[in-house]
PDB file of N, CA and C in Angstrom:
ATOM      1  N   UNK A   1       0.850  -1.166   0.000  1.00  0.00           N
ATOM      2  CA  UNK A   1       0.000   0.000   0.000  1.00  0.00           C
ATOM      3  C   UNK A   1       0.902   1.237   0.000  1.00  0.00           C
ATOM      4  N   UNK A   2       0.868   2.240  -0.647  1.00  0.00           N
ATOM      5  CA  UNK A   2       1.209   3.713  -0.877  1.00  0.00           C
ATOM      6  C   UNK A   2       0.464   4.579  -0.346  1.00  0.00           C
ATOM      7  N   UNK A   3       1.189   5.600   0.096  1.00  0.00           N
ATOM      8  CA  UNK A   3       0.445   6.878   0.455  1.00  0.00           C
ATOM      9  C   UNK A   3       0.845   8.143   0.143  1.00  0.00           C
ATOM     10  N   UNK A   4       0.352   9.048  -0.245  1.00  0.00           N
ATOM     11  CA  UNK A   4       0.636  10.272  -1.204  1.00  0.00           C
ATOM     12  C   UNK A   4       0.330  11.489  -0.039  1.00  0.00           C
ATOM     13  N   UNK A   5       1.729  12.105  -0.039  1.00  0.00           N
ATOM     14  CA  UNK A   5       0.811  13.855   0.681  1.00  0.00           C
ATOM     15  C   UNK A   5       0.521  14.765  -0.560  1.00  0.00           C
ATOM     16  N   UNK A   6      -0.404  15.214  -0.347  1.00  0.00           N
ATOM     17  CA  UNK A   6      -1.224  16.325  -1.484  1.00  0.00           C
ATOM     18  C   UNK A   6      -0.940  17.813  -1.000  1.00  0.00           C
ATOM     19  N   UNK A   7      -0.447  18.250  -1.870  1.00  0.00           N
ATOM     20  CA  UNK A   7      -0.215  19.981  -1.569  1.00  0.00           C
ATOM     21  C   UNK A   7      -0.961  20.085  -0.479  1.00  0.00           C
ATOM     22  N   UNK A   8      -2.870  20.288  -0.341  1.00  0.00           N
ATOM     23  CA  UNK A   8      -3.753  20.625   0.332  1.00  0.00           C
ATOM     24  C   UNK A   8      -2.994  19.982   1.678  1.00  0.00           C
ATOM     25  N   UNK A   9      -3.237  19.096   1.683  1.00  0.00           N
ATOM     26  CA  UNK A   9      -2.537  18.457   3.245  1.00  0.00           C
ATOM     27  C   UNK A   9      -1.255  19.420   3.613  1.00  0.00           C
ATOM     28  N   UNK A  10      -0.234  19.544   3.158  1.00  0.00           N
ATOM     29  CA  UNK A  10       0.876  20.235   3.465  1.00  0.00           C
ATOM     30  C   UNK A  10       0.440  21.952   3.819  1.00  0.00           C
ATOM     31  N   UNK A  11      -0.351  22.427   2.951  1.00  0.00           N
ATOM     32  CA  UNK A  11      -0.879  23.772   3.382  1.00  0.00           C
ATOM     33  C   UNK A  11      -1.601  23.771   4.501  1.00  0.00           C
ATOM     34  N   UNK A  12      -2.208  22.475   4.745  1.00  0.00           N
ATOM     35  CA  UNK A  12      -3.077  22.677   5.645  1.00  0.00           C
ATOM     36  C   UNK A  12      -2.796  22.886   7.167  1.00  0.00           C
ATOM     37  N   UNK A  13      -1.268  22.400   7.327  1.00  0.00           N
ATOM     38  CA  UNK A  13      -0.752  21.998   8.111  1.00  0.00           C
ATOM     39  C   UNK A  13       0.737  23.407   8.165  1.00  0.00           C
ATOM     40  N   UNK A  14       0.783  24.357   7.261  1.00  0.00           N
ATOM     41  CA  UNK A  14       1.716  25.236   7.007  1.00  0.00           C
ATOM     42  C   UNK A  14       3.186  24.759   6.536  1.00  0.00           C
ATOM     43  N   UNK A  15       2.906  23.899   5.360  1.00  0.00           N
ATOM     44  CA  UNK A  15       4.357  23.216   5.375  1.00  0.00           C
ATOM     45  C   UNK A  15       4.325  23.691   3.264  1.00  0.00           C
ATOM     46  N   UNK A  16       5.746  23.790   3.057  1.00  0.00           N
ATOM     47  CA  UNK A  16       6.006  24.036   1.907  1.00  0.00           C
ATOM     48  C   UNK A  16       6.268  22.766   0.794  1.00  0.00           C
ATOM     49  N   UNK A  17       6.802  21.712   1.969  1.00  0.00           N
ATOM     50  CA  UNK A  17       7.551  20.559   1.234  1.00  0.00           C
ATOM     51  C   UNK A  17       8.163  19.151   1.978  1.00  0.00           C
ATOM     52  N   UNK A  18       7.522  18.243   1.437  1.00  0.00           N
ATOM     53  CA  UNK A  18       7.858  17.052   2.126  1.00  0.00           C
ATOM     54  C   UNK A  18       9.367  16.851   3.521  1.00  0.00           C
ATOM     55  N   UNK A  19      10.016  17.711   3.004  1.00  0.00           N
ATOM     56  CA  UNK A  19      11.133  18.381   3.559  1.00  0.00           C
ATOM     57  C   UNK A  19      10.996  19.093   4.782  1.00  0.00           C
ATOM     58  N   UNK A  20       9.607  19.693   4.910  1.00  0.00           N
ATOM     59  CA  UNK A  20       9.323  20.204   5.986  1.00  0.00           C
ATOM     60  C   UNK A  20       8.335  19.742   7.080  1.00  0.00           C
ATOM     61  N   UNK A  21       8.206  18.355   7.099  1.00  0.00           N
ATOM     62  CA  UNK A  21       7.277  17.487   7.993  1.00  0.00           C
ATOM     63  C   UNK A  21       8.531  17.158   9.184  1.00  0.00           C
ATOM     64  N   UNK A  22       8.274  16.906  10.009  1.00  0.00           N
ATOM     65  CA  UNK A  22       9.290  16.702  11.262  1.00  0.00           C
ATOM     66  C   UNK A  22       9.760  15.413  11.408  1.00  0.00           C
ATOM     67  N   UNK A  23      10.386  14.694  12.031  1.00  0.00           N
ATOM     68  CA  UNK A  23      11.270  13.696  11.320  1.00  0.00           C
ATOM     69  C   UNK A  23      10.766  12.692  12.611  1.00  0.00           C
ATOM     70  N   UNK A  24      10.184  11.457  12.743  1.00  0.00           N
ATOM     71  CA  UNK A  24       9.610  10.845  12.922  1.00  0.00           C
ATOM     72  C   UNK A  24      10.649  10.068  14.499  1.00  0.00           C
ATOM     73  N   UNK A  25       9.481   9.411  15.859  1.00  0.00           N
ATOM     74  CA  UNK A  25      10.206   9.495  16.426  1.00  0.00           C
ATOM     75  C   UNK A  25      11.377   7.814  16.129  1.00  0.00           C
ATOM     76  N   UNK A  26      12.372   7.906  16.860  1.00  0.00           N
ATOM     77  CA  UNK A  26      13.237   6.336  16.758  1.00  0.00           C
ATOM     78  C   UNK A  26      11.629   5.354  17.639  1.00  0.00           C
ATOM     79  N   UNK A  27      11.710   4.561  17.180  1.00  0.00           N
ATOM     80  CA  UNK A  27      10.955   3.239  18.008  1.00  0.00           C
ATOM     81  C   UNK A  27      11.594   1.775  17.988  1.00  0.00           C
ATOM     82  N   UNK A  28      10.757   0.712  18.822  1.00  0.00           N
ATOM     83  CA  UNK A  28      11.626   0.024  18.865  1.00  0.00           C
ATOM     84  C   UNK A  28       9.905  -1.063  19.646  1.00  0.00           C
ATOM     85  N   UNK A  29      10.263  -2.635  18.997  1.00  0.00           N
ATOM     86  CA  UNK A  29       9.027  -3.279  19.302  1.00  0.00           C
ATOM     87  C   UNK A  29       9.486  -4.301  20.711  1.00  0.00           C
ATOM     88  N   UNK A  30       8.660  -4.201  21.680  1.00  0.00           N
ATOM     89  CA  UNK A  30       8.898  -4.741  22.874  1.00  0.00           C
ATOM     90  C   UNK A  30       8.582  -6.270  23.332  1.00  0.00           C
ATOM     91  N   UNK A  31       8.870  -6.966  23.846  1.00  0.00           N
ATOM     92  CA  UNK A  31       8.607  -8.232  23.737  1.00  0.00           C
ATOM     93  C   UNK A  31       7.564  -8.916  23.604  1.00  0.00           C
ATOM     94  N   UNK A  32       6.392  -7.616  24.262  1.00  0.00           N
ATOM     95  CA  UNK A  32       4.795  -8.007  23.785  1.00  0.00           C
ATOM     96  C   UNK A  32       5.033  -7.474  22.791  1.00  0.00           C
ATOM     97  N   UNK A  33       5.276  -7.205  21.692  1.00  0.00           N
ATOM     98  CA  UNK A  33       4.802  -6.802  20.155  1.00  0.00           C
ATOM     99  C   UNK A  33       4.111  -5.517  20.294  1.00  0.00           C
ATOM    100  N   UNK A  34       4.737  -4.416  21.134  1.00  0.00           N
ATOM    101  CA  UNK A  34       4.034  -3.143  21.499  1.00  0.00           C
ATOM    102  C   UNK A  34       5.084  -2.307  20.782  1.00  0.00           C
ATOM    103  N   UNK A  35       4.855  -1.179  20.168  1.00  0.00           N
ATOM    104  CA  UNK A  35       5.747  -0.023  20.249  1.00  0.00           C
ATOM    105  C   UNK A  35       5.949   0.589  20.915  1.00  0.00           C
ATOM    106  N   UNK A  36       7.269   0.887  21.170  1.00  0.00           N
ATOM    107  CA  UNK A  36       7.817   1.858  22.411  1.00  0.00           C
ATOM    108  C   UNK A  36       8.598   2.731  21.491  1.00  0.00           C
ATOM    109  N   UNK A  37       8.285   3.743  22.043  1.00  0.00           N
ATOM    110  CA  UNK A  37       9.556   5.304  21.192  1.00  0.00           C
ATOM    111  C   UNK A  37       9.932   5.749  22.297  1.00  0.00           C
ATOM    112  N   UNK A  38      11.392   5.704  21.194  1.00  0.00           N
ATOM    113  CA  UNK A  38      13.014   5.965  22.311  1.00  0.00           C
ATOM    114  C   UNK A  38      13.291   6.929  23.147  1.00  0.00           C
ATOM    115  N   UNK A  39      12.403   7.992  22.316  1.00  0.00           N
ATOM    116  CA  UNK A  39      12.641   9.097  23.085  1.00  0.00           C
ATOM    117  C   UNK A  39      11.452   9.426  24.479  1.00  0.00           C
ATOM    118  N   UNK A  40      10.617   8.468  24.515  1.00  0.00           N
ATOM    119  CA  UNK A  40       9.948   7.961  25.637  1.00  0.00           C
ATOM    120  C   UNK A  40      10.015   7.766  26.707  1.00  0.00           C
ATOM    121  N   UNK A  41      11.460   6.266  26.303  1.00  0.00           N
ATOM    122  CA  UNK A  41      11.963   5.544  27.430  1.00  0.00           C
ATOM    123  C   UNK A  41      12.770   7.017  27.759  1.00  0.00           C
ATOM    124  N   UNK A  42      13.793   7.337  27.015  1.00  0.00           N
ATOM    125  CA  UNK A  42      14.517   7.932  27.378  1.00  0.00           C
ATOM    126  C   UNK A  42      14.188   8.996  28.935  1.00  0.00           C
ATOM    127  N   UNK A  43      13.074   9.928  28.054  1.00  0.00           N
ATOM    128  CA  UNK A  43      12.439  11.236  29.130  1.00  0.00           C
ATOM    129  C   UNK A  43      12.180  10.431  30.325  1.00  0.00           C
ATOM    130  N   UNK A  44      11.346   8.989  29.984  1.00  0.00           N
ATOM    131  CA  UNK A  44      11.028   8.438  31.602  1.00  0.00           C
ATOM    132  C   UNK A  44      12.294   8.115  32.309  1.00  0.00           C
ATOM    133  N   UNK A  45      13.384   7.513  31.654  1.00  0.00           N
ATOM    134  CA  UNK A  45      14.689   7.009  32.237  1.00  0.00           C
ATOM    135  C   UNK A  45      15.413   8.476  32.708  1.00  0.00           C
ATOM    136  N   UNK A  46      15.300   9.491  32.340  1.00  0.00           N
ATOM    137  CA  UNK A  46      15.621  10.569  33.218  1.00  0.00           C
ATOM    138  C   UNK A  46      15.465  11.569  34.357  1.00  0.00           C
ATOM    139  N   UNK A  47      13.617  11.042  33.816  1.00  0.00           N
ATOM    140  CA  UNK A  47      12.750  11.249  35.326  1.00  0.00           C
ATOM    141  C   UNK A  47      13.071  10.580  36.537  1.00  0.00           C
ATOM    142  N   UNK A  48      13.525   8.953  36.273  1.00  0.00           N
ATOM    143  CA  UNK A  48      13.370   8.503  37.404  1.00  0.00           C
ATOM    144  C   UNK A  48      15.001   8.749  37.740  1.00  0.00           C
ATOM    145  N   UNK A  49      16.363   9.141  37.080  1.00  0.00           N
ATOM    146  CA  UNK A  49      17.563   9.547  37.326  1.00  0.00           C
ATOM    147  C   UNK A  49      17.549  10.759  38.532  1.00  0.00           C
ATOM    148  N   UNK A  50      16.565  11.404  37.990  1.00  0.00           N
ATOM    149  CA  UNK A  50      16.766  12.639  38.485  1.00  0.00           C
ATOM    150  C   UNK A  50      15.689  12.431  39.948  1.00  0.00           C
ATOM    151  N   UNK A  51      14.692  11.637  40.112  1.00  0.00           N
ATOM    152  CA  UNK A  51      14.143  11.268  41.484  1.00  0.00           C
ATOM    153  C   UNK A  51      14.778  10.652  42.558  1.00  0.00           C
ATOM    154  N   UNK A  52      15.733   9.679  41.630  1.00  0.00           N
ATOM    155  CA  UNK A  52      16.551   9.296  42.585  1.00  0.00           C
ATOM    156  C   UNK A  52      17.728  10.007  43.264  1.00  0.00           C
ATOM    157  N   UNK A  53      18.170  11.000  42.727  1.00  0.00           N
ATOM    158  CA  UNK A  53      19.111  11.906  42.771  1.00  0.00           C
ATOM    159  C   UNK A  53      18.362  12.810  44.043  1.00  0.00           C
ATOM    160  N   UNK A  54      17.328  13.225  43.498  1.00  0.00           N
ATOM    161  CA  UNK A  54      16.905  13.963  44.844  1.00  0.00           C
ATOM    162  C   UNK A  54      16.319  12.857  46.197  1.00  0.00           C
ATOM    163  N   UNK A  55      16.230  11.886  45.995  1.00  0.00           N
ATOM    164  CA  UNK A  55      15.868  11.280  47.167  1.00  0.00           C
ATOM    165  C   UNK A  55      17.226  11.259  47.893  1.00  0.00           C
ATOM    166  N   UNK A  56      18.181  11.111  47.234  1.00  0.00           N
ATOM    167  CA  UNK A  56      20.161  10.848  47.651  1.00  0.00           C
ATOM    168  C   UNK A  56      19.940  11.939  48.315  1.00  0.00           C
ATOM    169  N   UNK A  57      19.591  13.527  47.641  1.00  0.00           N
ATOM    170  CA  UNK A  57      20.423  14.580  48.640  1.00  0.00           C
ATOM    171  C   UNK A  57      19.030  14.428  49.438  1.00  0.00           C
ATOM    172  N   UNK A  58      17.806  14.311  49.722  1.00  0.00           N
ATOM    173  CA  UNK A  58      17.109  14.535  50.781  1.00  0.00           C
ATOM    174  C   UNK A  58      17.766  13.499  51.818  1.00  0.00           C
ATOM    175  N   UNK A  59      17.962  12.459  51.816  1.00  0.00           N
ATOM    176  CA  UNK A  59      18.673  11.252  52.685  1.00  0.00           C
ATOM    177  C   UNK A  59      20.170  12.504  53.086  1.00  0.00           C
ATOM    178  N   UNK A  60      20.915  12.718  52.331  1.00  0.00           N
ATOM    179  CA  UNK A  60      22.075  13.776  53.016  1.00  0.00           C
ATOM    180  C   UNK A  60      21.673  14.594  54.180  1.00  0.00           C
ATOM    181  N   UNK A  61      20.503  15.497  53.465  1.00  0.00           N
ATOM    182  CA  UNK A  61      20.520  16.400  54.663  1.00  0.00           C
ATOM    183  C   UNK A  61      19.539  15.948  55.507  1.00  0.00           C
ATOM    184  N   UNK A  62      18.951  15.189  55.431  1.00  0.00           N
ATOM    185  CA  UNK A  62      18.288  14.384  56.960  1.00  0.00           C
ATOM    186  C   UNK A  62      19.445  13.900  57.975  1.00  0.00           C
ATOM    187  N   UNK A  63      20.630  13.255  57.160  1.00  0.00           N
ATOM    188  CA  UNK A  63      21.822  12.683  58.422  1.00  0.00           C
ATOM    189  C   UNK A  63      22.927  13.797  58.469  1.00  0.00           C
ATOM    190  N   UNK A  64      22.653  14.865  57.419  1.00  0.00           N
ATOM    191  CA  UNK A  64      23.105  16.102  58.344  1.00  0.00           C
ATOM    192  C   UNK A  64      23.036  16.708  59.419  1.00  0.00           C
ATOM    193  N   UNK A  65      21.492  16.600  59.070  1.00  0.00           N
ATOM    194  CA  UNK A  65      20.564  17.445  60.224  1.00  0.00           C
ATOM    195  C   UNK A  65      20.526  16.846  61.922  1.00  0.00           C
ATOM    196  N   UNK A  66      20.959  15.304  61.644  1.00  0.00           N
ATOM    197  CA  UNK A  66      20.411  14.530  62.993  1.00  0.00           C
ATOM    198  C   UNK A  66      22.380  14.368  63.351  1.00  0.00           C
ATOM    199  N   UNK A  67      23.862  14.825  62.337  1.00  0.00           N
ATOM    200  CA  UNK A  67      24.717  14.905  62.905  1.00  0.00           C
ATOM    201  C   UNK A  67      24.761  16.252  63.781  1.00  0.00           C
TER     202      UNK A  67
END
């Protein structure tokens, strides 16, 4: 199966040229046969970097506080 963008679609959307559609995300199929996009995992894998990071310094200054 083929699929065609039509001028109308591209105007419709403010774009000049196939060239100017945004570039699609990386994905990747998971052991259930699900799609996952990379840049997904990624944002979540930094959320939880950065939770854990602050749980570290809250644990600091709690055994600051009680030295």
């Amino acid at each position: 199966m083929a699929y065609k963008v039509t001028e109308n679609f591209l105007k419709k959307f403010g774009l000049n040229t196939l060239e100017d559609l945004p570039e699609l995300p990386r994905y990747k199929v998971d052991e259930n046969k699900q799609i996952v996009i990379d840049d997904l995992l990624e944002e979540s894998s930094k959320d939880k970097e950065e939770q854990k990071k602050d749980e570290i310094e809250e644990e600091i200054n709690i055994n600051k506080e009680e030295s």
